[in-house]
C-alpha atoms as a PDB file:
ATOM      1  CA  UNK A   1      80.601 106.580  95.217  1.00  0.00           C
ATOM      2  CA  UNK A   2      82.054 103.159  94.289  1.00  0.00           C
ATOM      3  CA  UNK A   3      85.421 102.944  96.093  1.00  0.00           C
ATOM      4  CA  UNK A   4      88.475 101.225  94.829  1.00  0.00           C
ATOM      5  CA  UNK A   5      92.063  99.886  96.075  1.00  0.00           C
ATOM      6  CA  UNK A   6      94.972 102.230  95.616  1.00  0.00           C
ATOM      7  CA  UNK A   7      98.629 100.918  96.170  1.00  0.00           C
ATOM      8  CA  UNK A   8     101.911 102.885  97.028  1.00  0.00           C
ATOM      9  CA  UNK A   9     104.752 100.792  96.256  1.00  0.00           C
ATOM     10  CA  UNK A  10     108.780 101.156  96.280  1.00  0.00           C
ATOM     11  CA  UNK A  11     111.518 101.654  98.513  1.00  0.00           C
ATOM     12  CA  UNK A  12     112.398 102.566 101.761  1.00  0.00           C
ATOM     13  CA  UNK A  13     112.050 106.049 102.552  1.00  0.00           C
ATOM     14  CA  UNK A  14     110.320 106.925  99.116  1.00  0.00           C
ATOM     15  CA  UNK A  15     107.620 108.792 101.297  1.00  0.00           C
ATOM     16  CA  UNK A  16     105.146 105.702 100.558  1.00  0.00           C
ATOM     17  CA  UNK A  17     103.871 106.180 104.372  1.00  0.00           C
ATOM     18  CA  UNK A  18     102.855 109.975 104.037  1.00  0.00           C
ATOM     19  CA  UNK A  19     101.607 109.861 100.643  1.00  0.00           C
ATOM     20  CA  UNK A  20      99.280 107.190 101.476  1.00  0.00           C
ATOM     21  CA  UNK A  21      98.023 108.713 105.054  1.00  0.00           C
ATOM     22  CA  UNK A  22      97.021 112.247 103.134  1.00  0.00           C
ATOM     23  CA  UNK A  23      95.824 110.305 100.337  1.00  0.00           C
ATOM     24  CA  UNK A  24      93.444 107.791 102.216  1.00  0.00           C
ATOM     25  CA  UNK A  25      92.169 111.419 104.556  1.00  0.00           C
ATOM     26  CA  UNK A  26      91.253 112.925 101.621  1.00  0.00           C
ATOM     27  CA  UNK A  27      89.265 110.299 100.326  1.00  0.00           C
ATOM     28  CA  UNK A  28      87.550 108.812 103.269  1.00  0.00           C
ATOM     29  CA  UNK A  29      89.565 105.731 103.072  1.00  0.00           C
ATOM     30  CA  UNK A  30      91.433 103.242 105.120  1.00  0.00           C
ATOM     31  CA  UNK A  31      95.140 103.792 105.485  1.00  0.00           C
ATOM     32  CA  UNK A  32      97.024 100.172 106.161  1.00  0.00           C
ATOM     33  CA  UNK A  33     100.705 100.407 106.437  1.00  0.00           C
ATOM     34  CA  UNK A  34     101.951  97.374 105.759  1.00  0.00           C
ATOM     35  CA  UNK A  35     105.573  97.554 106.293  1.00  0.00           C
ATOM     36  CA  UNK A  36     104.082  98.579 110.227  1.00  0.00           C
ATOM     37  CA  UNK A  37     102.973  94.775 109.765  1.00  0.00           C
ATOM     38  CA  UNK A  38     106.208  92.988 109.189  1.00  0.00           C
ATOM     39  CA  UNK A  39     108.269  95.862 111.537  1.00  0.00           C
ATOM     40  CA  UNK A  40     104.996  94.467 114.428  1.00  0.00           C
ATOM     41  CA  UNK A  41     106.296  90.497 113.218  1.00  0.00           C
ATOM     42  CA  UNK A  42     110.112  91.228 113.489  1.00  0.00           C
ATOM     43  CA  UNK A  43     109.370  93.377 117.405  1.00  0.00           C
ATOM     44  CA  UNK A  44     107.738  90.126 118.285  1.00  0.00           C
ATOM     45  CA  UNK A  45     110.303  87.711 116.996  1.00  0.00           C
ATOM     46  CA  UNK A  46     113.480  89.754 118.579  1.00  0.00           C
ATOM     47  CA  UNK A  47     111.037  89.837 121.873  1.00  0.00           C
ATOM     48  CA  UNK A  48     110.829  86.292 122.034  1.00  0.00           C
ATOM     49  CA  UNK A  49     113.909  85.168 120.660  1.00  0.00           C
ATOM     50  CA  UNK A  50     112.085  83.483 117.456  1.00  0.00           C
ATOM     51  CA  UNK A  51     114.706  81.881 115.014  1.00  0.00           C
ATOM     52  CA  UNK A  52     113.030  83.446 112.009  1.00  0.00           C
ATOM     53  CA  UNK A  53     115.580  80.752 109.893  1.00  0.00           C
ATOM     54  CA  UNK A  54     113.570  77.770 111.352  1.00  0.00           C
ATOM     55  CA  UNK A  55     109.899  77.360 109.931  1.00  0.00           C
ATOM     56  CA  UNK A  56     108.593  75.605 112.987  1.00  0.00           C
ATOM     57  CA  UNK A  57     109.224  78.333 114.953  1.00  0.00           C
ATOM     58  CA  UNK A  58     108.198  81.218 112.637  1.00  0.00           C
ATOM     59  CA  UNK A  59     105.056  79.045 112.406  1.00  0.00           C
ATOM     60  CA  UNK A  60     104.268  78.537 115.802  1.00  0.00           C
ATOM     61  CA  UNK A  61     104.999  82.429 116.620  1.00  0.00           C
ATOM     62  CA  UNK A  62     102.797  83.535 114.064  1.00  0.00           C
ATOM     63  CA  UNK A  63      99.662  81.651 115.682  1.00  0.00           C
ATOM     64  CA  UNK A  64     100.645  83.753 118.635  1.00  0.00           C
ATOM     65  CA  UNK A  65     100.522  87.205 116.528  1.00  0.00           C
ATOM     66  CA  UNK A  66      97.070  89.537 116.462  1.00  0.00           C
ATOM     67  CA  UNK A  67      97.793  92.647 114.045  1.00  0.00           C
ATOM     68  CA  UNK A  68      95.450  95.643 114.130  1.00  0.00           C
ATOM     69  CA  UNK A  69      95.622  99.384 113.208  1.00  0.00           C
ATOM     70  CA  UNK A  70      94.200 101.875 115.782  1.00  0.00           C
ATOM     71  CA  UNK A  71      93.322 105.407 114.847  1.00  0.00           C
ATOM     72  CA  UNK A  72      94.699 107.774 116.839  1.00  0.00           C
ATOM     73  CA  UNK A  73      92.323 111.103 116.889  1.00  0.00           C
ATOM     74  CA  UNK A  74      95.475 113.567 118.394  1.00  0.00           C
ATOM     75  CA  UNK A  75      98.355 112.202 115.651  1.00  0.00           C
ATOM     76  CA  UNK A  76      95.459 111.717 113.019  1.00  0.00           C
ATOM     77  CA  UNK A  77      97.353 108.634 112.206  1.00  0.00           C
ATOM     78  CA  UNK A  78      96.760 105.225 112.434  1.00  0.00           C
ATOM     79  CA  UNK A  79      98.796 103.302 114.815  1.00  0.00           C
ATOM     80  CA  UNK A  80     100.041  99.750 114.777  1.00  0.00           C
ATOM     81  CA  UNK A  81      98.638  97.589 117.636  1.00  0.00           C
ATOM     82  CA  UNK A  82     100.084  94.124 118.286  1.00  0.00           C
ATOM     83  CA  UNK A  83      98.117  91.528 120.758  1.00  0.00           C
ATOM     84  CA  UNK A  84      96.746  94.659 122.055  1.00  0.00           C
ATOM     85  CA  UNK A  85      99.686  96.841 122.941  1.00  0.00           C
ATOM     86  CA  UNK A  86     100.185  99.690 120.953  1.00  0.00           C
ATOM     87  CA  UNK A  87     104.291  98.990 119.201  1.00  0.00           C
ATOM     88  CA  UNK A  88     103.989 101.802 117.070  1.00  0.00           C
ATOM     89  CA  UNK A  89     107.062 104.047 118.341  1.00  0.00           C
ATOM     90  CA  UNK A  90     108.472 100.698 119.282  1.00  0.00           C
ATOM     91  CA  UNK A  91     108.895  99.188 115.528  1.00  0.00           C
ATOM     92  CA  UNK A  92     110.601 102.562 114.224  1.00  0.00           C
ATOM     93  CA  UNK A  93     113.882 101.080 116.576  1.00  0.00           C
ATOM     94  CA  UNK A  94     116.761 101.055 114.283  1.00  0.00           C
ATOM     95  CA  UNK A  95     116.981  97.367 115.595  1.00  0.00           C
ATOM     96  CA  UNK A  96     114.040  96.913 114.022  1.00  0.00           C
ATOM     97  CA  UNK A  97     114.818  98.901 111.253  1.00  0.00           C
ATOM     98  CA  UNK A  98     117.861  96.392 110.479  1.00  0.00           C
ATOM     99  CA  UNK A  99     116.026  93.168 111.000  1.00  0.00           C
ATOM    100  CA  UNK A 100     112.904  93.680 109.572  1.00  0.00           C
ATOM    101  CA  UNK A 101     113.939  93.023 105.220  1.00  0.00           C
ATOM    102  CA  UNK A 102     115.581  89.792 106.614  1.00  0.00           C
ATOM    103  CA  UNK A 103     112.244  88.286 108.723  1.00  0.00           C
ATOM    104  CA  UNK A 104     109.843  90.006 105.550  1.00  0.00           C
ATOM    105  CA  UNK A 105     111.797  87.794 103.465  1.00  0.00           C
ATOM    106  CA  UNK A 106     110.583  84.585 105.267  1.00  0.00           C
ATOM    107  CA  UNK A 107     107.668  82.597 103.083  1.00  0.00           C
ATOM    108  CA  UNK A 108     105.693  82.029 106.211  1.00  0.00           C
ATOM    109  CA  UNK A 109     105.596  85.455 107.128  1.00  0.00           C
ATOM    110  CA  UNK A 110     105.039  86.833 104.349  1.00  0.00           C
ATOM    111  CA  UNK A 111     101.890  84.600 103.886  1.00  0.00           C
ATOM    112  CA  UNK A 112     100.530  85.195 107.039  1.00  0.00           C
ATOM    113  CA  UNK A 113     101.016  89.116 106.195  1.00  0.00           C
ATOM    114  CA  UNK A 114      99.873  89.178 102.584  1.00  0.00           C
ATOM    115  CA  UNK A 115      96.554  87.292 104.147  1.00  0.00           C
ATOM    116  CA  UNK A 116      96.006  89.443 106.723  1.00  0.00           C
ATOM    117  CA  UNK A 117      96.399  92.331 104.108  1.00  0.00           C
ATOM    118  CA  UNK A 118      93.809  91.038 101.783  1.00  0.00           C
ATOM    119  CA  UNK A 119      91.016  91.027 104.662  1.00  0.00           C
ATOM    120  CA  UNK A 120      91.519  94.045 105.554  1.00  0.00           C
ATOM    121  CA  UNK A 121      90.979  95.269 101.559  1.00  0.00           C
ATOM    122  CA  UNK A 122      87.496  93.229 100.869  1.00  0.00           C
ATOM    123  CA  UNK A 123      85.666  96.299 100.973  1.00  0.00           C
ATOM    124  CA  UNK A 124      87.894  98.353  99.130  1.00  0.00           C
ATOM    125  CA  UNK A 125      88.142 101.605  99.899  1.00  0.00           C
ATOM    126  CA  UNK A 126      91.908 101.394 101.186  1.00  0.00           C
ATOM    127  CA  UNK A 127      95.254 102.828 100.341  1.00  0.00           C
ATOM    128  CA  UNK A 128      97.472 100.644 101.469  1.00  0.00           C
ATOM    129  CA  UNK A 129     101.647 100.872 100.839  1.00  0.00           C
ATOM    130  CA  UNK A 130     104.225  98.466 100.803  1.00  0.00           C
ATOM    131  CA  UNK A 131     106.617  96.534  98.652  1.00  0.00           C
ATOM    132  CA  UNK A 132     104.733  94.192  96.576  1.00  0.00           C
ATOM    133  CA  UNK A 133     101.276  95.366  97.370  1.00  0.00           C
ATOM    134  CA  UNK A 134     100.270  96.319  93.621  1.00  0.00           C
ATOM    135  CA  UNK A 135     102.391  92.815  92.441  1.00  0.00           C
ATOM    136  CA  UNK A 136     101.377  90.682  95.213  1.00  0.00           C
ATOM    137  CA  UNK A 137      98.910  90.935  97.849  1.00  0.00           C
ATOM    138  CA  UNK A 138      96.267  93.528  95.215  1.00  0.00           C
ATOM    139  CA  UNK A 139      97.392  92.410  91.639  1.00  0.00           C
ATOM    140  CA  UNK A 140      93.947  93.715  90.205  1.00  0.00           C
ATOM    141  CA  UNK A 141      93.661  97.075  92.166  1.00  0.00           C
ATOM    142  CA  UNK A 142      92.382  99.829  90.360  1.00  0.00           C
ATOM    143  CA  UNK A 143      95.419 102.179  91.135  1.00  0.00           C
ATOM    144  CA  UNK A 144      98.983 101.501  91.321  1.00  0.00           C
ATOM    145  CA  UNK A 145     101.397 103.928  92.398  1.00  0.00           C
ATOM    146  CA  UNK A 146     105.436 102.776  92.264  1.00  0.00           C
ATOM    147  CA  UNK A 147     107.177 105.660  94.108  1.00  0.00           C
ATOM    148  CA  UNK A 148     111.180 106.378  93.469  1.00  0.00           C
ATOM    149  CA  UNK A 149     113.181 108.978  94.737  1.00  0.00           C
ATOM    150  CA  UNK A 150     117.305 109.649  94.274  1.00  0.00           C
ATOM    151  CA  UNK A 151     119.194 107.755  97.158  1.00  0.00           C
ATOM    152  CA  UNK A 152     121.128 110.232  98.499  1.00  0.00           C
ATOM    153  CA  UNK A 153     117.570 112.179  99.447  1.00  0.00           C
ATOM    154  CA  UNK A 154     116.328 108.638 100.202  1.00  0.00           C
ATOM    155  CA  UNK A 155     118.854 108.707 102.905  1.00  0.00           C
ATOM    156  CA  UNK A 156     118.747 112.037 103.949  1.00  0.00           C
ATOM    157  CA  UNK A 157     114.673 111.751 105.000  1.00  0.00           C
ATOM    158  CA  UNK A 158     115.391 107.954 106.928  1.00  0.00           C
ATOM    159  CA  UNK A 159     118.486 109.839 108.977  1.00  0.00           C
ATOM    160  CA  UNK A 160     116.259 113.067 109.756  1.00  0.00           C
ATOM    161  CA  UNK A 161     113.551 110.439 111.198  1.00  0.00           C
ATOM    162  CA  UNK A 162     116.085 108.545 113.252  1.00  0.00           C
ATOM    163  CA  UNK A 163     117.486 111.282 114.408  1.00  0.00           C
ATOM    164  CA  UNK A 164     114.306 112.889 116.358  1.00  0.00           C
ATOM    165  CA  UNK A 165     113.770 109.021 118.184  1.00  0.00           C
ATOM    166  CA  UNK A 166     117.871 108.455 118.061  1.00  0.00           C
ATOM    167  CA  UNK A 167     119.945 111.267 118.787  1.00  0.00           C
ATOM    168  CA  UNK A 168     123.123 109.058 118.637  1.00  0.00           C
ATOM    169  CA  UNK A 169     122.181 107.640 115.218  1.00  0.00           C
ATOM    170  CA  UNK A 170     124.826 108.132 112.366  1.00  0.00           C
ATOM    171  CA  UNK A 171     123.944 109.120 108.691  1.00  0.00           C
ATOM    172  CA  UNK A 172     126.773 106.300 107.298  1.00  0.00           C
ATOM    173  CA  UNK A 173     124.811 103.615 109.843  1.00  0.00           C
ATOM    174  CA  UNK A 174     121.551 104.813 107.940  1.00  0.00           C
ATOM    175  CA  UNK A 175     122.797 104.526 104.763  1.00  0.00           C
ATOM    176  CA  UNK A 176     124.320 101.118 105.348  1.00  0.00           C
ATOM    177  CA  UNK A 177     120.977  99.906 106.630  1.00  0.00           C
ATOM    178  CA  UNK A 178     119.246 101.339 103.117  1.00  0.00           C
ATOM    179  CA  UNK A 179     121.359  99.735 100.921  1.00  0.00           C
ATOM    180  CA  UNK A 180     121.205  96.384 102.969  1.00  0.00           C
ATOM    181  CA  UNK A 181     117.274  96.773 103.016  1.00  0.00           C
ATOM    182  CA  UNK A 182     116.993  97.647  99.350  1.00  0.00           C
ATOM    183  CA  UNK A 183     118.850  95.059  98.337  1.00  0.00           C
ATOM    184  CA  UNK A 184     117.388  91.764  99.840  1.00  0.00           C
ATOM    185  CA  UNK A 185     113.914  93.896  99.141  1.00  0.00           C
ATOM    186  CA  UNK A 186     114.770  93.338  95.681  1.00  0.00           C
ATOM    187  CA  UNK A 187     116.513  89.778  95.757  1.00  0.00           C
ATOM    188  CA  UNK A 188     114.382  87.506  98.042  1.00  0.00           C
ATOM    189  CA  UNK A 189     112.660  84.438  96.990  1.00  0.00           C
ATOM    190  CA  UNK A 190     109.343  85.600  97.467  1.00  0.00           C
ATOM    191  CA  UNK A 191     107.344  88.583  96.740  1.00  0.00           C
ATOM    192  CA  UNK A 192     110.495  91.041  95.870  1.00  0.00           C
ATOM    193  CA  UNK A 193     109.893  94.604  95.076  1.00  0.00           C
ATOM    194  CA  UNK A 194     109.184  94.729  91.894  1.00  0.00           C
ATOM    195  CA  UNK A 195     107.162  97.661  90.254  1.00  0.00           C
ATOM    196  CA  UNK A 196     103.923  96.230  88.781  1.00  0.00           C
ATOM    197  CA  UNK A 197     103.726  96.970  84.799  1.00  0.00           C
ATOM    198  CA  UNK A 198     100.155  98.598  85.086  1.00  0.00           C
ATOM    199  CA  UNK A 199     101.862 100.989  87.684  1.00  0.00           C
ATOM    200  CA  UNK A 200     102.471 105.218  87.530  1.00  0.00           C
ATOM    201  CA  UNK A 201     105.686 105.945  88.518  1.00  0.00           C
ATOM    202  CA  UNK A 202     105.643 108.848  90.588  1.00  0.00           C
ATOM    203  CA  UNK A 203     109.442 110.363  91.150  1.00  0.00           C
ATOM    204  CA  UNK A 204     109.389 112.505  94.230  1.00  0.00           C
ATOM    205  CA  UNK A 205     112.866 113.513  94.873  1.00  0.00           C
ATOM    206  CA  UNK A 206     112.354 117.223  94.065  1.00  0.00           C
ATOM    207  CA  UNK A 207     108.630 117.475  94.913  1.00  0.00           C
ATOM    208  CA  UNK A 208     107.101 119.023  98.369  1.00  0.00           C
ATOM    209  CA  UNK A 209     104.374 116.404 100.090  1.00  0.00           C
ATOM    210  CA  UNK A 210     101.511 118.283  99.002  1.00  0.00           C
ATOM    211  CA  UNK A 211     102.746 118.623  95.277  1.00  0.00           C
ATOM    212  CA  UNK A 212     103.006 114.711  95.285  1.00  0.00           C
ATOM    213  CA  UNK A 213      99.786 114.580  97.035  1.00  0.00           C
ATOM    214  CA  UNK A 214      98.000 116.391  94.269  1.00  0.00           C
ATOM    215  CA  UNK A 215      99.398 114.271  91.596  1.00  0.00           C
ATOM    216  CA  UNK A 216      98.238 111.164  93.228  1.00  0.00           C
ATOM    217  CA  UNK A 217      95.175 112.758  93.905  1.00  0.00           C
ATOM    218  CA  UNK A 218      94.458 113.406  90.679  1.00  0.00           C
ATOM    219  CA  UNK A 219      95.232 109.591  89.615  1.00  0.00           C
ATOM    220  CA  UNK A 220      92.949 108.601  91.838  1.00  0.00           C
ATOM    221  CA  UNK A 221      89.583 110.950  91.158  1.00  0.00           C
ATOM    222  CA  UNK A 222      90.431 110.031  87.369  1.00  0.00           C
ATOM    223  CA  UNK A 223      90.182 105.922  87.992  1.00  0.00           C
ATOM    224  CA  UNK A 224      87.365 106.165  90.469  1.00  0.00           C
ATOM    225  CA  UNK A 225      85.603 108.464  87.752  1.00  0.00           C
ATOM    226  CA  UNK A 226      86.229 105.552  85.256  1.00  0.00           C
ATOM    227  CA  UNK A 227      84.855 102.911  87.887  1.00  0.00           C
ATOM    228  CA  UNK A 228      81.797 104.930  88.656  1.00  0.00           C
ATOM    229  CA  UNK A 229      81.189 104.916  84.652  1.00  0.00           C
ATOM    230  CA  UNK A 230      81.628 101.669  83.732  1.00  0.00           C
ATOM    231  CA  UNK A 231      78.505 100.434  86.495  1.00  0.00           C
END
């Protein structure tokens, strides 16, 4: 079966993360979680005191950066592994969380990212979410999904997460930290969210996980079915 490059696009805490995990299992494919990228850059950067303003620096710290995802066979999830440590409960910090739109913002980052990204899709056969995955980093993928969802739920799923890792976390700190992240998601320089024209919008503030997973399911058996016909 020919495979193809699907991309989950939108905001934070749209669900872009599980939608794309049950999507790539039930297609065989690779699930890359891209915003575990920049969340890996901005651990390393806060680690090692990296002025992510000055572009010597972010340049210099980058050549120092080795991203990979691990599969983890007890979580059935793939895990984020930076120079060979496994960060992946370490980059869901809420000091993380608050840093990370700011260093994703930076040009040099963002290229290192958006190259790294496009290795890991030259065989296709990946589901990978983000912010500007479908605009940037796959412009020409075969399926783009731009995922919305009303804020206030948007917030209530992001504080429910904290809460299990922070017990002290507040729902107003979580809602700042949203509207901060949506906003210079949306407004920097390069590669801002922006939902690609060729894209389905998929709203999922009222649907269950596995309602949303059929729908994209569907998308996806209909544009592989057009691939595989078109050979």
């Amino acid at each position: 079966m020919r495979k193809i490059i699907i991309t989950i696009d939108g905001f934070s805490s749209c669900g872009k993360s599980t939608l794309a995990q049950q999507l790539a299992r039930k297609l065989n494919y690779v699930f890359i979680d891209s915003g575990a990228m920049y969340r890996a850059i901005t651990l390393f950067f806060l680690r090692n005191h990296v002025d992510w303003n000055n572009s010597e620096e972010v340049v210099k710290a980058l050549e120092q950066i080795n991203l990979d995802f691990h599969y983890n066979l007890e979580t059935g999830k793939s895990e984020m592994v930076m120079n060979g440590e496994d960060v992946e409960y370490l980059i869901r910090d809420m000091l993380v969380a608050e840093k990370v739109s700011e260093v994703a913002a930076v040009k040099e980052v963002r290229e290192f990212a958006v190259k790294e990204q496009r290795k890991m899709g030259k065989k296709k056969g990946i589901v990978m979410d983000g912010r500007d995955i479908g605009t940037t980093v796959f412009p020409k993928a075969e399926l783009k999904i731009f995922m919305v969802a009303d804020p206030v739920i948007r917030v209530e799923r992001r504080y429910r997460e904290m809460l299990e890792k922070n017990p002290n976390v507040l729902l107003e700190e979580v809602k700042d930290n949203l509207q901060m992240r949506d906003y210079i998601d949306s407004n920097r320089e390069f590669s801002p969210l922006r939902q690609a024209k060729d894209a389905f919008v998929l709203d999922n503030s009222k649907l269950t996980t596995e309602e949303q997973l059929k729908i994209a399911l569907k998308l996806a058996k209909e544009k592989i079915a057009t691939v595989e016909e078109a050979i």
